[in-house]
Protein backbone atom coordinates (compact mmCIF):
# COMPACT_ATOMS: atom_id res chain seq x y z
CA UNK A 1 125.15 107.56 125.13
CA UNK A 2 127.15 104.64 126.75
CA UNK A 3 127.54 101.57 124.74
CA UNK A 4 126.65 103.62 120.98
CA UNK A 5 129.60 103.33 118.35
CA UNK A 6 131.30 106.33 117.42
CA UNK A 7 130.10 108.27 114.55
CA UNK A 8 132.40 107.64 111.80
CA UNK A 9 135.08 110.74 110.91
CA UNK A 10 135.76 111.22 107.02
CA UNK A 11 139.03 112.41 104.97
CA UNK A 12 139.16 114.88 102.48
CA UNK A 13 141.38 115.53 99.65
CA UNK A 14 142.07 118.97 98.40
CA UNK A 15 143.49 118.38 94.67
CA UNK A 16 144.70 121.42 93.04
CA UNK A 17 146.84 123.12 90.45
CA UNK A 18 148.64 126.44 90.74
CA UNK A 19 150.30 128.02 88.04
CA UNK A 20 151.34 131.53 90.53
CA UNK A 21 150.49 130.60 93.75
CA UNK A 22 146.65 132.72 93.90
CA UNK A 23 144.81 128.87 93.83
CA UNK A 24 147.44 127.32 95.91
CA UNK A 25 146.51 129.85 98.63
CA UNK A 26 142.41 129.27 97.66
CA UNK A 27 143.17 125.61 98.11
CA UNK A 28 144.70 125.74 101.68
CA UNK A 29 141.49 127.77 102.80
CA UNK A 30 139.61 124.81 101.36
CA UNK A 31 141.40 122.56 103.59
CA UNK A 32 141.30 124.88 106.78
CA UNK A 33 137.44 124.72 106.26
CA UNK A 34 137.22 120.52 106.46
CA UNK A 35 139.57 120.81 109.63
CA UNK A 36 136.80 122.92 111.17
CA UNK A 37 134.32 119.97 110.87
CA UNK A 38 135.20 117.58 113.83
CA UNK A 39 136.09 114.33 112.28
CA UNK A 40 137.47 115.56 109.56
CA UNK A 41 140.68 114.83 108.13
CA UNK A 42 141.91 117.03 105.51
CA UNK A 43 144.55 115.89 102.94
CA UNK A 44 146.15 118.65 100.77
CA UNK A 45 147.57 117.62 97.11
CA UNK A 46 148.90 118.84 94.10
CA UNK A 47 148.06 117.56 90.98
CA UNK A 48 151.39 116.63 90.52
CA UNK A 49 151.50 114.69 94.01
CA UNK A 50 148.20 113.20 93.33
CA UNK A 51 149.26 111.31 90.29
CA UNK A 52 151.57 109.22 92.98
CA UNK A 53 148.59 108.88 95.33
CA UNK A 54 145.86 107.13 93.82
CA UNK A 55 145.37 105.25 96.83
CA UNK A 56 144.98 107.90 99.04
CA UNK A 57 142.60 109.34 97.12
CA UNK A 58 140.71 106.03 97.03
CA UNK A 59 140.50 106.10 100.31
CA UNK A 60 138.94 109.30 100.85
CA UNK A 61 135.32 109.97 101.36
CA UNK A 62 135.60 113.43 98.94
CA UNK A 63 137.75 115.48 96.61
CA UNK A 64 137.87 119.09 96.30
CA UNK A 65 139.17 119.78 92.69
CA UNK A 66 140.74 123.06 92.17
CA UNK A 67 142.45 124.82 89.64
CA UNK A 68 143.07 128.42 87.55
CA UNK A 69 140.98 129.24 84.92
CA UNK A 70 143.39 130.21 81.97
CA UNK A 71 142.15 130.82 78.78
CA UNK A 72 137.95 129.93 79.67
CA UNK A 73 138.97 126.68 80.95
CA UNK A 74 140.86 124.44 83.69
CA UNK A 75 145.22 124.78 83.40
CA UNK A 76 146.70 122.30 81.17
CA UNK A 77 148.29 120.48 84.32
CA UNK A 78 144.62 119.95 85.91
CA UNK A 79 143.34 118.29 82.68
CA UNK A 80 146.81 116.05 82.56
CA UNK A 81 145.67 115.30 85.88
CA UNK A 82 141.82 114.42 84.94
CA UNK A 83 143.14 112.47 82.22
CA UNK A 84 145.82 110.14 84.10
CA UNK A 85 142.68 109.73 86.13
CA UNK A 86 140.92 107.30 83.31
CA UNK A 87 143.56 104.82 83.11
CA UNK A 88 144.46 104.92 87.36
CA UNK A 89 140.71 104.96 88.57
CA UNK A 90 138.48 103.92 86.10
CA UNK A 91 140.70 101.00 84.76
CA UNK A 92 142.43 99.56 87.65
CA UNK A 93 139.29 99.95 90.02
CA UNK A 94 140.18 102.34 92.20
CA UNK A 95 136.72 103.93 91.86
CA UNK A 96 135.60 107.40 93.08
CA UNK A 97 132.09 106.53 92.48
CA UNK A 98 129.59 107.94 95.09
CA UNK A 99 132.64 110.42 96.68
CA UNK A 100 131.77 113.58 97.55
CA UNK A 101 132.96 116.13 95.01
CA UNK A 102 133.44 119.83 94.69
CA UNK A 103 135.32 122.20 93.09
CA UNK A 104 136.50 125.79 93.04
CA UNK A 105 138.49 128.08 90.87
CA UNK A 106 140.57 131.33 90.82
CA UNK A 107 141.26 133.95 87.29
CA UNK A 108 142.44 137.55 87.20
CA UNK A 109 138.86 138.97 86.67
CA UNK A 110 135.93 138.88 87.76
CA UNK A 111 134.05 136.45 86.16
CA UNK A 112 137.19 135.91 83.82
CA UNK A 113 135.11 132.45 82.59
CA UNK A 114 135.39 130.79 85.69
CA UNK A 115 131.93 129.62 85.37
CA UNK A 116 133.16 126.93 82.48
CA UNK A 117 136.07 125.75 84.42
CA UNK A 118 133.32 124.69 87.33
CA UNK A 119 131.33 123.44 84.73
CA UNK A 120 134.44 121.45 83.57
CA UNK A 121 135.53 120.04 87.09
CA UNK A 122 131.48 119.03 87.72
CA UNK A 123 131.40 117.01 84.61
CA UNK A 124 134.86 115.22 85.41
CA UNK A 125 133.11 114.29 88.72
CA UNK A 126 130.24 113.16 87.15
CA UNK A 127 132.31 110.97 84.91
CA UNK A 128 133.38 109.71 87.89
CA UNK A 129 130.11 109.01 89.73
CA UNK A 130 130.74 111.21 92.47
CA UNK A 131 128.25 113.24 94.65
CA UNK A 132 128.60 117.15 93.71
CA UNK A 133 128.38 120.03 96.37
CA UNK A 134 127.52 123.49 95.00
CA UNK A 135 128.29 126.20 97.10
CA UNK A 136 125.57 126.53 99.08
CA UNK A 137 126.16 130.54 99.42
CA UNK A 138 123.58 133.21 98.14
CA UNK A 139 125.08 135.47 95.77
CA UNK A 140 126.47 138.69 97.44
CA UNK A 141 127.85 142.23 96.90
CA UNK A 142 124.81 142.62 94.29
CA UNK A 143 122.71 146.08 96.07
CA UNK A 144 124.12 149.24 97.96
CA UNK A 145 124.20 146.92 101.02
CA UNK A 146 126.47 145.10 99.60
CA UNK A 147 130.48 145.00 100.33
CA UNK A 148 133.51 143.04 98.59
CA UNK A 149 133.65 141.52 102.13
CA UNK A 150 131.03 139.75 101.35
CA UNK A 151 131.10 135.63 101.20
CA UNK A 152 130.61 135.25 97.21
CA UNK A 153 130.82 138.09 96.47
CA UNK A 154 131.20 137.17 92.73
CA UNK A 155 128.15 135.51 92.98
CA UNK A 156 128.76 131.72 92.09
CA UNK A 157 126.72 128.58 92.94
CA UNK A 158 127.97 125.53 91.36
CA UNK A 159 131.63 126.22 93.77
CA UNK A 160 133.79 129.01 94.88
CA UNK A 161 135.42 131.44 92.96
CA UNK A 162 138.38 133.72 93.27
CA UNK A 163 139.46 136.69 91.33
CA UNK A 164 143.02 137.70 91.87
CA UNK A 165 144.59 140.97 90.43
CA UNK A 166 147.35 140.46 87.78
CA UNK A 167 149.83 142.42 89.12
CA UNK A 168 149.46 141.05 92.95
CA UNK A 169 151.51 138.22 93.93
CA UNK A 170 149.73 135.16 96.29
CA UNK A 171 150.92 137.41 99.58
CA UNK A 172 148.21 139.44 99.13
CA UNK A 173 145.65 138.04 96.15
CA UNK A 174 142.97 136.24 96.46
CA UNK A 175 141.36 138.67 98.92
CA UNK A 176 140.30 137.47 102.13
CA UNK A 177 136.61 137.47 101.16
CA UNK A 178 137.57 134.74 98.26
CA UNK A 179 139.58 132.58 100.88
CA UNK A 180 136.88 133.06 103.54
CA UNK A 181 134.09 131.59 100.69
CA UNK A 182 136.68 128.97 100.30
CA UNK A 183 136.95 128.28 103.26
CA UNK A 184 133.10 128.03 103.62
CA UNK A 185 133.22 125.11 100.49
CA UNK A 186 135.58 123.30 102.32
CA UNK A 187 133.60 122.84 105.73
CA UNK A 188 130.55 122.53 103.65
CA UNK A 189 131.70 119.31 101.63
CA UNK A 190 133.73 118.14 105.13
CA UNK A 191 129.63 118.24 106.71
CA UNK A 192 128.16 116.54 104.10
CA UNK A 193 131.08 113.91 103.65
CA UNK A 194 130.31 113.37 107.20
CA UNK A 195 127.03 113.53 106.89
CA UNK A 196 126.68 110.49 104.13
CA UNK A 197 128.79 108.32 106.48
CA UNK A 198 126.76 108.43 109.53
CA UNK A 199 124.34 107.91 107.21
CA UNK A 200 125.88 105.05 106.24
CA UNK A 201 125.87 103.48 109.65
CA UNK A 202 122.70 104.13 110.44
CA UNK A 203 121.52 101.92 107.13
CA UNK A 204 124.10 99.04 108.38
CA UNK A 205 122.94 99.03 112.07
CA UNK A 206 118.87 99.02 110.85
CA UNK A 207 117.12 95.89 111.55
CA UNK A 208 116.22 93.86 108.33
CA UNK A 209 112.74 94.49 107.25
C-alpha cells in the first residue's frame, strides 16, 4: 500500500571453520538458503576473516556458526574464534545480544558426536544473548519410506548436520541431502531474522498506550 514504509531487509553472517573443505561447502549452502529469503543479505566468513570483522558482525541481525566436529567437539580454530569473541564483543561493546543464532556441523560419521558440538555452538550463543533457531525439520530416513534423500536425514533438531565420508574429498562429500538441510537452516534463520525486524517496526510505529 502507497505511503507504508518498506519492511526492513536483514544481513546474515555465515561464520565457519573448515579443516578439509566438507563444512566449507555445508556453509555456502547455509548462505544460498538466506539469499532465498527476499531481503536478505547473506555475508559468508571464515573464522579466520571474522576475527578482522567484528563490526560486520555487529551489524548483522544473525550468525550462523559452523564448524567440524573433531574429536566430540567444535575444531580448535572455531573455539580460538569463540574465545577472541570475549574480549572483541563482550568487552568493547560490540554486543550480539538478541541476534539471531544458529548453528550447524559436519563429521565423518553418522552421528560421529555432532550432537555436542551443537550443543557447544548453542551455549556460546547463549553466552552471548542471542536468539537460537533449531532446525525446524522432522527427523527423516527413520522407516522403509524413508531415503538418504531425505532433508535430515540424520535426524537432528537443535541445527543441521552433515556426515561426510573419510575418503571423499569436498567435490563430492557432504551429500546433497546434507547441503539441501543446510540450505533449509539458512532460509529458516534468514525468515525469522526478518521476521523479528518487521516485528520491530511494527512495535516503533504503535501508538503509545
Amino acid at each position: 500500500m502507497s505511503g507504508e514504509a518498506p519492511l526492513p531487509g536483514v544481513r546474515v553472517a555465515v561464520v565457519y571453520h573448515s579443516g578439509h573443505g566438507h563444512t566449507g561447502r555445508q556453509a555456502e549452502a547455509v548462505r544460498a538458503g538466506v539469499q532465498q529469503v527476499e531481503g536478505a543479505e547473506a555475508l559468508l566468513l571464515t573464522v579466520e576473516e571474522a576475527q578482522a570483522r567484528w563490526g560486520d558482525l555487529a551489524s548483522a541481525d544473525a550468525i550462523v556458526f559452523g564448524a567440524p566436529t573433531y574429536m566430540a567437539s567444535a575444531s580448535a580454530a572455531f573455539k580460538a574464534f569463540q574465545e577472541a569473541s570475549s574480549r572483541a564483543v563482550m568487552a568493547r561493546g560490540f554486543g550480539w545480544k538478541d541476534k539471531v543464532a544458529a548453528g550447524f556441523t559436519n563429521s565423518g560419521s553418522r552421528s560421529g558426536d555432532k550432537l555436542a558440538t551443537l550443543i557447544q555452538i548453542a551455549l556460546f550463543a547463549a553466552q552471548h544473548g542471542m536468539h537460537w533457531v533449531n532446525l525446524g525439520l522432522p527427523p527423516a530416513n527413520n522407516s522403509t519410506k524413508g531415503s538418504e534423500e531425505d532433508l535430515n536425514r540424520l535426524g537432528f533438531w537443535l541445527g543441521a548436520g552433515a556426515q561426510s565420508n573419510v575418503d571423499q574429498g569436498p567435490d563430492v562429500a557432504p551429500p546433497g541431502a546434507d547441503l539441501r538441510t543446510a540450505e533449509h537452516l539458512g532460509r529458516r534463520v534468514a525468515e525469522v531474522a526478518r521476521q523479528l525486524a518487521c516485528g520491530r517496526v511494527v512495535i516503533g510505529q504503535a501508538p503509545a498506550g
